[in-house]
Protein backbone atom coordinates (compact mmCIF):
# COMPACT_ATOMS: atom_id res chain seq x y z
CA UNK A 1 102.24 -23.04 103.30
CA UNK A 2 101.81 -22.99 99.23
CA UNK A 3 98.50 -20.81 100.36
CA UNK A 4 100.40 -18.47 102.21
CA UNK A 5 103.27 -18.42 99.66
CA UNK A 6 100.34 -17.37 96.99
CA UNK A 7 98.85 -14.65 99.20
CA UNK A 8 102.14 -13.52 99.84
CA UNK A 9 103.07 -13.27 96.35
CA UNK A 10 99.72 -11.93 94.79
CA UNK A 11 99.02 -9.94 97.52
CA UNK A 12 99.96 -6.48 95.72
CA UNK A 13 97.49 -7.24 93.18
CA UNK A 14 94.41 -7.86 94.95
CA UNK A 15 95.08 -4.75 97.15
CA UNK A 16 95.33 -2.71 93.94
CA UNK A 17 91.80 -4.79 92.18
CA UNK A 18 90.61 -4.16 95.93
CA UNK A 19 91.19 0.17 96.08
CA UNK A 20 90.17 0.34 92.11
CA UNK A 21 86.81 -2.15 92.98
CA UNK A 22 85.99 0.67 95.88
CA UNK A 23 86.39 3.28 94.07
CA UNK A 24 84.21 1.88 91.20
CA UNK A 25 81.28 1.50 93.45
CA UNK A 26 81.85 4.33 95.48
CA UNK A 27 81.89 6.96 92.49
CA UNK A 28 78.71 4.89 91.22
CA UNK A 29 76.98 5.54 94.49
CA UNK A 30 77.73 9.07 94.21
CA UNK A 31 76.93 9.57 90.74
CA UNK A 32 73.98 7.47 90.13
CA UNK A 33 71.23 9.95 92.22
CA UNK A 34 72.44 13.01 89.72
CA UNK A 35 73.00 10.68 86.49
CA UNK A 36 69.68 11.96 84.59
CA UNK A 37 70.08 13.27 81.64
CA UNK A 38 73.83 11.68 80.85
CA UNK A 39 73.77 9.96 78.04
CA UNK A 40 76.96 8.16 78.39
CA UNK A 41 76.54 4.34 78.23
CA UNK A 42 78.88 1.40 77.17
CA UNK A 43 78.20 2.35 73.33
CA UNK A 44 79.53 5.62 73.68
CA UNK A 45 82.20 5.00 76.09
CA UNK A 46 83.17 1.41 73.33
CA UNK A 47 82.73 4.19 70.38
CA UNK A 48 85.52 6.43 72.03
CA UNK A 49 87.78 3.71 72.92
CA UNK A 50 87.59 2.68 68.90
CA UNK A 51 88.84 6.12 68.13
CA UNK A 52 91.44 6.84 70.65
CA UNK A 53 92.31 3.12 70.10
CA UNK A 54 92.68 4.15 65.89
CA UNK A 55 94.86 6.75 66.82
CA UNK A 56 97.04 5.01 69.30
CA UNK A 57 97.30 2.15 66.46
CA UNK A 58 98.02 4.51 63.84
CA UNK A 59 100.58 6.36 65.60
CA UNK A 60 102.41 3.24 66.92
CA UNK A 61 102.09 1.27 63.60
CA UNK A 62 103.79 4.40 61.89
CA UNK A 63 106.73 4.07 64.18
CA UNK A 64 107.14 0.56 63.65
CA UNK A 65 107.00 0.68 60.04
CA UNK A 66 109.82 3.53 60.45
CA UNK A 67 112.08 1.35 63.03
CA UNK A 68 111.99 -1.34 60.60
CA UNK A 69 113.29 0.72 57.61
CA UNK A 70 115.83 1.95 59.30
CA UNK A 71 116.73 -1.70 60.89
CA UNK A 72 117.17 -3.13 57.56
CA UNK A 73 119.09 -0.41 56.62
CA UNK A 74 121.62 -1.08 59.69
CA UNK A 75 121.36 -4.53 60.33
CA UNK A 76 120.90 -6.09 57.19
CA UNK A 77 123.18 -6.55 54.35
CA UNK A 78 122.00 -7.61 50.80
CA UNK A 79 123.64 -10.86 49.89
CA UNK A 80 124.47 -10.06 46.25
CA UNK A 81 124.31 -7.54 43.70
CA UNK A 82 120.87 -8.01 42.26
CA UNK A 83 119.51 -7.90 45.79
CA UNK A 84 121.36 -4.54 46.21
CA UNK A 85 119.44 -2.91 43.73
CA UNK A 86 116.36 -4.21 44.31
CA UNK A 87 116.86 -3.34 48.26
CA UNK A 88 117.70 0.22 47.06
CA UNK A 89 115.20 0.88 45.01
CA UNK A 90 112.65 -0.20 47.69
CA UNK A 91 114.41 1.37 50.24
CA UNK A 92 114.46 4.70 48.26
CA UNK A 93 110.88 4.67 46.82
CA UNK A 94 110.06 4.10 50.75
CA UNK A 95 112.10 6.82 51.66
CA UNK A 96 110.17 9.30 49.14
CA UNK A 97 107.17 8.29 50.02
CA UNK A 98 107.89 9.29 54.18
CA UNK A 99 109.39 12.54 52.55
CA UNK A 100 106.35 13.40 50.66
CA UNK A 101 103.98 12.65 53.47
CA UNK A 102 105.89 15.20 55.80
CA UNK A 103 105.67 17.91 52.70
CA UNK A 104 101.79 16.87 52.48
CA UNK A 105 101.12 17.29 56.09
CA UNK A 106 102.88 20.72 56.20
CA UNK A 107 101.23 22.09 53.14
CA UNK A 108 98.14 20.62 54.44
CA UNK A 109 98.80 23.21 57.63
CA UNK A 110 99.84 25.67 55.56
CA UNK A 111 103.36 25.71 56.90
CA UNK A 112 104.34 25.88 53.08
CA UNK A 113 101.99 26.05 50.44
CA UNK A 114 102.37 23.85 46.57
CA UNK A 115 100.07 25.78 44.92
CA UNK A 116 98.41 23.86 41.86
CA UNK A 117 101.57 23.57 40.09
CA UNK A 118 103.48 19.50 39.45
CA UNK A 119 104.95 19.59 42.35
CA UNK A 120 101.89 19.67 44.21
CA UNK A 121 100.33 16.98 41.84
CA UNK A 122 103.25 14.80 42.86
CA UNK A 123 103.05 15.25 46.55
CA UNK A 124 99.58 14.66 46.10
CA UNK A 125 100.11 11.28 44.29
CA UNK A 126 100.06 9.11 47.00
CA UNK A 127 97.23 10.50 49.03
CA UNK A 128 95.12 9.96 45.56
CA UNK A 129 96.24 6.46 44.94
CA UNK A 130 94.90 5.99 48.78
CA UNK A 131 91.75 7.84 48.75
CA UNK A 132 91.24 5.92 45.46
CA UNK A 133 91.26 2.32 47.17
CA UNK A 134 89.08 3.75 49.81
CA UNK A 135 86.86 4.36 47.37
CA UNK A 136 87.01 1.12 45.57
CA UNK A 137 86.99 -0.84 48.98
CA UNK A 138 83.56 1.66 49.80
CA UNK A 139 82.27 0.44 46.10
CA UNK A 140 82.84 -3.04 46.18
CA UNK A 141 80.90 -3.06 49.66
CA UNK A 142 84.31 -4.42 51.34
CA UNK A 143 84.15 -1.77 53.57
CA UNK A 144 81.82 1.03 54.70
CA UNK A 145 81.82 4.52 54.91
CA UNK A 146 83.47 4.29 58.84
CA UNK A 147 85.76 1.48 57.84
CA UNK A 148 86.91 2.58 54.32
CA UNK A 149 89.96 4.54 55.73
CA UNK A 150 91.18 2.01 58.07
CA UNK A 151 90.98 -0.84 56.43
CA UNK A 152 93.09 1.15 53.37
CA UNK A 153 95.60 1.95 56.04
CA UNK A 154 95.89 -2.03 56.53
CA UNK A 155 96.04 -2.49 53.11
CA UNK A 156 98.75 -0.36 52.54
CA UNK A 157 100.95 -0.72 55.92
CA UNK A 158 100.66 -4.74 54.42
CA UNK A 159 101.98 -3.80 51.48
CA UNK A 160 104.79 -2.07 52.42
CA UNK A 161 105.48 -5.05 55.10
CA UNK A 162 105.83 -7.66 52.45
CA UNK A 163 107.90 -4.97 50.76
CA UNK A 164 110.19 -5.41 53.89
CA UNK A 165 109.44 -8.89 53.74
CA UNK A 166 111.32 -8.81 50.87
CA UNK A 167 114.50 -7.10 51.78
CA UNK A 168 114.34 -10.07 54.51
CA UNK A 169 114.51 -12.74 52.18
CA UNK A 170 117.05 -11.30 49.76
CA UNK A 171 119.48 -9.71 52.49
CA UNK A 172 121.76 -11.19 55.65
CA UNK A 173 122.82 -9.61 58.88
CA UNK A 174 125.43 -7.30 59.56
CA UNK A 175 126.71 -5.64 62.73
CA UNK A 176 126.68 -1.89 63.09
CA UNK A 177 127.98 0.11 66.01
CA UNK A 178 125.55 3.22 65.68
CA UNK A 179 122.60 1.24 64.43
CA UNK A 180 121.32 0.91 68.28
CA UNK A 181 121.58 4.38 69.21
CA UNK A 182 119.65 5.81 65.83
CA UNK A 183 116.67 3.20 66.25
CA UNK A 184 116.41 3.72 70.28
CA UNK A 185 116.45 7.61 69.29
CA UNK A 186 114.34 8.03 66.33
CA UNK A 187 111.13 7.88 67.86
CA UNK A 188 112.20 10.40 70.28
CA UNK A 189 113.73 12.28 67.33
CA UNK A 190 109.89 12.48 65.25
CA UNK A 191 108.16 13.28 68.44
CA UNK A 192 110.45 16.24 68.62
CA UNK A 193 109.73 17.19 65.02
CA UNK A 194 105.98 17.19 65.21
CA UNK A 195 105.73 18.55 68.67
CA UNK A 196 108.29 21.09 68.67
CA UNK A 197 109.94 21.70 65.37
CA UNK A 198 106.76 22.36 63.24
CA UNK A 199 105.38 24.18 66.02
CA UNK A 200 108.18 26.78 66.06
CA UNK A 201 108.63 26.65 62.38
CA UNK A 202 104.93 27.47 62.12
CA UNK A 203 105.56 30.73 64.52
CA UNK A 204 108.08 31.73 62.52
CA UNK A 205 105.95 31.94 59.85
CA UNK A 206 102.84 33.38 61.57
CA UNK A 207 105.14 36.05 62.34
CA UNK A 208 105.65 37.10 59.30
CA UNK A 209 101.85 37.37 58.22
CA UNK A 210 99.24 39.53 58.80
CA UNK A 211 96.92 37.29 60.22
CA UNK A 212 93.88 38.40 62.40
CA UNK A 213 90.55 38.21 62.84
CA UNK A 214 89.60 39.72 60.05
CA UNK A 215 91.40 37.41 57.74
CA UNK A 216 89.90 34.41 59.11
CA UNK A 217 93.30 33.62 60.93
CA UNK A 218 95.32 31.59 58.15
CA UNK A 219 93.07 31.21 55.88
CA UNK A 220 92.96 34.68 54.25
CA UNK A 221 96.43 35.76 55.32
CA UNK A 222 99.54 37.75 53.79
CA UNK A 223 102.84 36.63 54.36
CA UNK A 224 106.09 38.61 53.69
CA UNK A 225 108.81 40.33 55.57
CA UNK A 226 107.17 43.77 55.48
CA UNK A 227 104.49 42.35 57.70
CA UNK A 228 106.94 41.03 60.31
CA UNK A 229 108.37 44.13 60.68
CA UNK A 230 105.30 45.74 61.05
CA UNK A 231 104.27 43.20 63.78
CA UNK A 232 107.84 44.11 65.07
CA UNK A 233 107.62 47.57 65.03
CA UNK A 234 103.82 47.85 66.66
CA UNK A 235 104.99 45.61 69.52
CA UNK A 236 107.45 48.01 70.65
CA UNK A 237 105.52 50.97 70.14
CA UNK A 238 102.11 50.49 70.40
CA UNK A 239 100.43 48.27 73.17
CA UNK A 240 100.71 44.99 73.78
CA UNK A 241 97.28 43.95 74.94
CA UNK A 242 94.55 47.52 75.56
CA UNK A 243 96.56 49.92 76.97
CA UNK A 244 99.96 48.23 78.22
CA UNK A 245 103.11 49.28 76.55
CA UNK A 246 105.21 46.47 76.01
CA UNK A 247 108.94 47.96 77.62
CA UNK A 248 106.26 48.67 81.04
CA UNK A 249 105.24 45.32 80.79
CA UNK A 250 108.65 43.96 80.40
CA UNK A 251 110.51 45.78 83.39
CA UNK A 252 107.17 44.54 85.36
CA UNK A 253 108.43 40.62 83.87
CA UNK A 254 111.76 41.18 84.81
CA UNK A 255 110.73 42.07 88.76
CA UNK A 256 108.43 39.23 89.03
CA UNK A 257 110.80 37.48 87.54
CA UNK A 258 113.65 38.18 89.77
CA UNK A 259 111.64 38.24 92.91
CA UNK A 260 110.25 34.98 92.44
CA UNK A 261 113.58 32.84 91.25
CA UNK A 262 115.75 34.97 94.12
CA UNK A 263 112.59 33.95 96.95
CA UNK A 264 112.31 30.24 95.72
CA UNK A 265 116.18 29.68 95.39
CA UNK A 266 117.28 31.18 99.08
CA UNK A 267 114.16 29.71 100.44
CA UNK A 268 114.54 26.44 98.92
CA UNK A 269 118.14 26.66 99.91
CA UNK A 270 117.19 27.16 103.56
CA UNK A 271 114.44 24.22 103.42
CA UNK A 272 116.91 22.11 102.03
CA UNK A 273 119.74 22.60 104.27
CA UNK A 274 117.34 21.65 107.42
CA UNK A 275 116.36 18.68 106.23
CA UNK A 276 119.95 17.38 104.85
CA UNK A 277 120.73 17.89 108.89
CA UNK A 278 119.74 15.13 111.22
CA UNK A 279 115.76 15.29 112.00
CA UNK A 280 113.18 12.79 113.89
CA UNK A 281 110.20 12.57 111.19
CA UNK A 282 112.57 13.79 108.37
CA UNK A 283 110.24 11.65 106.35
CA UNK A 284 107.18 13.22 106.80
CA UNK A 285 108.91 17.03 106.92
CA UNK A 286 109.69 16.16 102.98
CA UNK A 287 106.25 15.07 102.15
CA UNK A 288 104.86 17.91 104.01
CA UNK A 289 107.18 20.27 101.39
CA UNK A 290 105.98 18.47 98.33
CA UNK A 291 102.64 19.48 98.78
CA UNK A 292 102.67 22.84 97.07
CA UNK A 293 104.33 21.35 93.89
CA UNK A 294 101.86 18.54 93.83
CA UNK A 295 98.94 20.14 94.02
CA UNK A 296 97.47 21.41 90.39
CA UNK A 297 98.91 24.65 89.96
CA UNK A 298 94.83 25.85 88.89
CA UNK A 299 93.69 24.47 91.80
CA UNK A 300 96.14 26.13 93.99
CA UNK A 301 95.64 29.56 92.43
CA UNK A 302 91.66 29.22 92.28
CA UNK A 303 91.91 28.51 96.28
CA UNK A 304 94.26 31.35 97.02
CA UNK A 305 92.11 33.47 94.92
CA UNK A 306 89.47 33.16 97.33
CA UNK A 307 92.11 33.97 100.18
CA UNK A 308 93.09 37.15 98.65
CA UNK A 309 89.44 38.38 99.35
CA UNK A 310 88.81 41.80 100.83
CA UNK A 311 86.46 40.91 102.69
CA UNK A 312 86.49 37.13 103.93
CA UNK A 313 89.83 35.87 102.70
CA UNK A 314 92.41 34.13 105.19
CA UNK A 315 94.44 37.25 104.36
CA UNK A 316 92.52 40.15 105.54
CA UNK A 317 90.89 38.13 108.31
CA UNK A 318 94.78 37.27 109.75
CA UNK A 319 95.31 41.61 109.18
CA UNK A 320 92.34 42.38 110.63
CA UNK A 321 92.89 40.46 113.79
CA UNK A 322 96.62 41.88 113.78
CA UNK A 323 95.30 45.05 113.57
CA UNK A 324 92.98 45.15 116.40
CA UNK A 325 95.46 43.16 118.85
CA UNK A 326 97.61 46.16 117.94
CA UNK A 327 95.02 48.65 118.35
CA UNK A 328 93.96 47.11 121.98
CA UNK A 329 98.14 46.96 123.23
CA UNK A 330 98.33 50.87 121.74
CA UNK A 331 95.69 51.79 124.41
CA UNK A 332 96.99 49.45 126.68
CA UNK A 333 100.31 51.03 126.71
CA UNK A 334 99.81 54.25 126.06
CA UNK A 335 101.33 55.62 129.69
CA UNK A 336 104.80 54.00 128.93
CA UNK A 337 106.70 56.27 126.69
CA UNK A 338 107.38 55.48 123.33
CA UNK A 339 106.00 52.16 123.34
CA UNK A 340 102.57 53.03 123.18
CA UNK A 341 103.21 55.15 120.23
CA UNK A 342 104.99 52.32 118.29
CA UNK A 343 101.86 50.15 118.74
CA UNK A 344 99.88 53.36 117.33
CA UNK A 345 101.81 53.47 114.34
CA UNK A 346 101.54 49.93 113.83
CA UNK A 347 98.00 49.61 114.23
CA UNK A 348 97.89 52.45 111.95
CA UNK A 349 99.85 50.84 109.52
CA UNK A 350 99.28 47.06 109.31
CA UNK A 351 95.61 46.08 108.33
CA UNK A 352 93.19 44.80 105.85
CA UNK A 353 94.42 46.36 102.23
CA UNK A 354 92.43 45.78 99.04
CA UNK A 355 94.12 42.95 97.74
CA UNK A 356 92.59 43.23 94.12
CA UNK A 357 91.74 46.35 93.80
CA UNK A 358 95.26 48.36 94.21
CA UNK A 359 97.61 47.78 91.73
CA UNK A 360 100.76 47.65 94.28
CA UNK A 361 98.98 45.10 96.45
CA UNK A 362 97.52 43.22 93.71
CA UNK A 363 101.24 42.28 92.46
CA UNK A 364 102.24 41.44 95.64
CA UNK A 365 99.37 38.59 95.97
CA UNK A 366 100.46 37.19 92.68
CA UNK A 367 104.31 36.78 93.92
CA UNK A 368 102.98 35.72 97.50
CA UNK A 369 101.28 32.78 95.84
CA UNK A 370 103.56 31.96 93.00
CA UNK A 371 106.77 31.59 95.77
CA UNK A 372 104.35 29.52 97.87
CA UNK A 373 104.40 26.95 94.81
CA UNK A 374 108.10 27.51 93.55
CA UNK A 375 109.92 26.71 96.82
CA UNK A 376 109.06 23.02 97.16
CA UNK A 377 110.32 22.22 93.30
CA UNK A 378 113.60 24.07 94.05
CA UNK A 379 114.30 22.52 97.76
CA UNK A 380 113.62 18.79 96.30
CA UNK A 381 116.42 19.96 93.30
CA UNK A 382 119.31 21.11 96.04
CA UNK A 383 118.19 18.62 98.43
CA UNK A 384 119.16 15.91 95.90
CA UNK A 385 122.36 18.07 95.52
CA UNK A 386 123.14 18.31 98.84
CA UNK A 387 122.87 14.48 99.67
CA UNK A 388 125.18 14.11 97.04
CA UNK A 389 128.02 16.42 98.60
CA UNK A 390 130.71 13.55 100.38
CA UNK A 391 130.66 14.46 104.00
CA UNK A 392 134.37 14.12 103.50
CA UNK A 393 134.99 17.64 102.43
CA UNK A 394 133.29 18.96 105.77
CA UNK A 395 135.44 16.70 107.94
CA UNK A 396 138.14 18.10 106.37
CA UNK A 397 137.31 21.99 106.42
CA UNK A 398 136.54 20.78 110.37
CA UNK A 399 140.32 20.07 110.98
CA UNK A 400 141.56 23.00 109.00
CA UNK A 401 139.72 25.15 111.18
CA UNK A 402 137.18 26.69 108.75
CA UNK A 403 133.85 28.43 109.97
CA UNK A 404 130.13 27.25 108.98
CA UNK A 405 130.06 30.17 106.52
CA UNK A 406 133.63 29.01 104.70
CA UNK A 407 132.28 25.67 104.39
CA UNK A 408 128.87 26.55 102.95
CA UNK A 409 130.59 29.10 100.76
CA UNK A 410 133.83 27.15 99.59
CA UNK A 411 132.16 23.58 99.51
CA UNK A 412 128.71 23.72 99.20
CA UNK A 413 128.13 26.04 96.65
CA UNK A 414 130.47 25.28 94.26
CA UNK A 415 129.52 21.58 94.35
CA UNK A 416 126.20 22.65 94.12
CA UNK A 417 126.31 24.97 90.88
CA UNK A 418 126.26 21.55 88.41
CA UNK A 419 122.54 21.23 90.41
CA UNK A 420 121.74 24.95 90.92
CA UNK A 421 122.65 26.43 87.38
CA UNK A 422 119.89 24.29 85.27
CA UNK A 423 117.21 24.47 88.15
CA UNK A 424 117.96 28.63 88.02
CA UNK A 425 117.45 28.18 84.39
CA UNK A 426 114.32 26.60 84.49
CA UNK A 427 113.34 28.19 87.35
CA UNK A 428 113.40 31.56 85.20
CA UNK A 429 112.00 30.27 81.89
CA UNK A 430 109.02 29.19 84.25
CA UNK A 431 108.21 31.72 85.87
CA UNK A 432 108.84 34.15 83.01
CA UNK A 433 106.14 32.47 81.16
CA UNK A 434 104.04 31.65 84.29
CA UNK A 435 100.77 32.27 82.97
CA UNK A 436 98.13 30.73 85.29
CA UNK A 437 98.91 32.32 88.59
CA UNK A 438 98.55 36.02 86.94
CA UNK A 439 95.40 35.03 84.98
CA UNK A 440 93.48 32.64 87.56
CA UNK A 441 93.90 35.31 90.57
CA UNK A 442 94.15 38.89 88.99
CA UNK A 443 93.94 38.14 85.00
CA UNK A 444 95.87 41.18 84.67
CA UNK A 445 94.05 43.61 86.62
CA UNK A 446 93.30 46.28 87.82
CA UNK A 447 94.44 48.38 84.40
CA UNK A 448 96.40 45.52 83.44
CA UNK A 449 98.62 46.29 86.40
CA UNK A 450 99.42 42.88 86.97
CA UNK A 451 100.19 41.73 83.53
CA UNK A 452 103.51 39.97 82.31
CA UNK A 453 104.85 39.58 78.71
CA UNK A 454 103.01 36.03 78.40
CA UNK A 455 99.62 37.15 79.84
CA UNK A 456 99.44 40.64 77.53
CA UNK A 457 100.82 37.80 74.54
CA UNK A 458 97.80 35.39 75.37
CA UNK A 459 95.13 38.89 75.75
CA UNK A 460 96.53 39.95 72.52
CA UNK A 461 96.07 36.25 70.69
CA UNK A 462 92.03 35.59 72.67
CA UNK A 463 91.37 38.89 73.32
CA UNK A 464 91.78 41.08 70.39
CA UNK A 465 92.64 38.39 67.81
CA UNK A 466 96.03 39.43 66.48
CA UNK A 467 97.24 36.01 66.10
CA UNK A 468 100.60 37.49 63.75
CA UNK A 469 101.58 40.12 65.88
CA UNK A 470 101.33 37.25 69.40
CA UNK A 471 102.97 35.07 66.98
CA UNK A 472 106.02 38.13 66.73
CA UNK A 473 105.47 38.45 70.40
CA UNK A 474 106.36 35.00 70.90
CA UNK A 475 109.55 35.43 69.18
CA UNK A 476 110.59 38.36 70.98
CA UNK A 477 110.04 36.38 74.54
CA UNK A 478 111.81 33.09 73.14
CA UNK A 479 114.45 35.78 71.89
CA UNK A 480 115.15 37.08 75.65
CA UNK A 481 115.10 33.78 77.06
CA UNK A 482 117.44 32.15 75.61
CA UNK A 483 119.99 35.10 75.33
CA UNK A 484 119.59 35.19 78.97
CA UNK A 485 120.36 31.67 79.52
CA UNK A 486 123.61 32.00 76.98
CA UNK A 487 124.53 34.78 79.61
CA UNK A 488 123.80 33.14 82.50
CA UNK A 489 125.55 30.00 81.29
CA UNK A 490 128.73 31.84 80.16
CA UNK A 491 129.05 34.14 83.62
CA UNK A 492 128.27 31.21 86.09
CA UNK A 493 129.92 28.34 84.57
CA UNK A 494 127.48 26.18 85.11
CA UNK A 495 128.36 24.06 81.98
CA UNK A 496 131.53 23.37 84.28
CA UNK A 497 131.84 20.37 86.26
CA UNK A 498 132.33 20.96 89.86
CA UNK A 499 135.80 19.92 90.36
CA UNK A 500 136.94 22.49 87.70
């Protein structure tokens, strides 16, 4: 019984050691015949772990350091006046020092620059105090070359520990209402201002500079306003990428914009209203849906590059067969009046086309594939929506008399906006900057026929190296976007609950 109890229990586990054992030895036996020449072994692969483990220390012993400053600051009262001071005075020095590693890091990637001047000498201060104990620890054969930085890093995160340690021993605890929330959202809060603040911050900038190729990117550079209008003015006047002008290339973004989101919303819509209804193998139907979403959005569009072939795509094969079924009926038919001609003009009509190389046709593989991937994410959203519409509301449209239509159109879509009006949202900011599916199956072409804003922004950036003029570019996209979404919020409502 206790055997079967531990089997039971544990049985999870080995099934999981079981799957990642066979695929061990399976990708082993695959591998191994074509492994000459790789020189990954365990020393490598223990080398790499050291350095992503460095980072992942480094990153987490940062935060920790900075959840217990503001901790003590909270939750920890000094338990007389001397103590005060000497907790301020650590807690302030501790607090400079965080605010003059942010002001290092950013003038150490040029998002401002010191100069030579004493403010930089001050900023630099602590950064020479640390490379000077790396040195010393180097010297006095404590640590090596490899080592020297880390184990200064120890040295220091201990010292500013037993600095802590010491507002511990001199302080008491205190309650604090808000002291929870800030600590639970701080880390959150810096990954958002290394990840996304200094990012955009940095654009800004880059806007505003002349920076190309032929300054060495940054490193050369002029910054000033003149040069953001310049990039400013050339983006709406000259071309955005070789020959594209940018207001072309932006009524182009608008259709495929509008095409797509319109195409995935009513067919999502559809999808998701059969499979709220009762269904045998509802289960598997849902699955079935995901698949588009959850397969790699490169892989997808590499495979239905292939399909778009002229000449042995899925396509043009399905045309071609179309085309001679409706040549065959045309001849078949041609005694009965009328009908024969109809088949005529369809065989005439429907066929093979040159998927990449006409412009017209060339855009419409792009938004055949890109809806192909969009439906599933928005059916999953207003399924979700829909299962969370009381079937109460429906019973009771049912006695008043009201039609399907009244029902879908007074109760389902206006419990449905709260769902509907951020998935529209994203669903536009996505697909406006949908980069892959343009670039993996037409990168642009023919004559940059194809192109949206963000794939004549990343030709002008990797193609022709005008990193402050994509920079500008940038702008102007984040600029539409999110006036569009202060319209769209304002006009639907959708910041409105449902029962409003």
């Amino acid at each position: 019984m206790e055997n079967e109890n531990f089997l039971r229990k544990n049985l999870p586990a080995i099934l999981w050691i079981a799957v990642i054992a066979s695929i061990y030895f399976i990708l082993s036996s695959l591998i191994t015949p074509f492994s000459e020449g790789i020189t990954l072994n365990t020393e490598i692969v223990i080398e790499r772990l050291k350095e992503i483990g460095s980072f992942l220390f480094g990153i987490l012993g940062g935060l920790a350091i900075i959840e217990i400053y503001f901790f003590q600051i909270f939750f920890r009262q000094p338990i007389n006046s001397t103590a005060n001071i000497i907790t301020r005075v650590i807690q302030v020095a501790l607090g400079l020092l965080t605010f003059t590693i942010i002001i290092y890091f950013f003038n150490l990637t040029d998002l401002i620059k010191l100069g030579d001047g004493p403010i930089s000498s001050f900023i630099n201060t602590p950064f020479d105090i640390f490379t000077s104990l790396q040195k010393s620890l180097i010297s006095a054969k404590i640590a090596t070359k490899n080592s020297g930085t880390m184990i200064a890093g120890i040295i220091i995160s201990l010292g500013v520990l037993a600095l802590y340690a010491v507002i511990q021993f001199i302080s008491k605890p205190r309650s604090s209402r808000v002291g929870l929330a800030y600590l639970l959202i701080l880390p959150a809060f810096i990954g958002v201002l290394f990840l996304i603040i200094y990012p955009f911050l940095f654009e800004i900038k880059l806007a505003f500079s002349n920076a190309s190729l032929g300054t060495q990117a940054t490193k050369n550079a002029e910054y000033g306003l003149i040069f953001g209008w310049e990039n400013l003015k050339a983006l709406f006047t000259g071309s955005v990428a070789k020959d594209a002008k940018f207001l072309e290339v932006f009524w182009r973004t608008i259709l495929w914009t509008g095409i797509n989101v319109t195409f995935h919303t009513l067919g999502g819509m559809g999808l998701a209203i059969l499979l709220h209804r009762p269904l045998r193998f509802k289960g598997l139907y849902r699955t079935l849906l995901v698949i588009p979403w959850a397969i790699p959005g490169t892989i997808a569009a590499m495979a239905l590059r292939n399909e778009f072939d002229s000449r042995y795509g899925l396509f043009n094969i399905l045309l071609g067969n179309l085309n001679t079924w409706l040549t065959t009926v045309s001849q078949n038919t041609v005694n009965i009046v009328g009908i024969g001609n109809g088949f005529a003009w369809l065989a005439a009509t429907i066929g093979p086309v040159s998927w990449k190389q006409d412009p017209f046709w060339a855009f419409v593989s792009v938004l055949i594939a890109n809806i192909w991937l969009g439906i599933p994410f928005m059916s999953v959203i207003i399924l979700g929506g829909l299962q969370s519409i009381s079937q109460e509301y429906y019973e009771a449209a049912e006695i008043d008399g009201a039609s399907r239509w009244q029902q879908f159109r007074n109760i389902t879509l206006p419990l449905l906006r709260p769902v509907l009006t951020p998935a529209i949202i994203l669903g536009v900011v996505w697909t406006f900057n949908k980069f892959d599916i343009i670039y993996l199956i037409t990168q642009g072409g023919p004559q940059e026929k194809t192109d949206i804003l963000v794939s004549s922004m990343y030709k002008a950036a990797f193609q022709f190296y005008r990193y402050g003029f994509t920079a500008m570019f940038a702008l102007v996209i984040f600029a539409i976007l999110f006036v569009f979404t202060l319209i769209y919020l304002k006009v639907s409502g959708g910041l409105k609950s449902a029962t409003e």
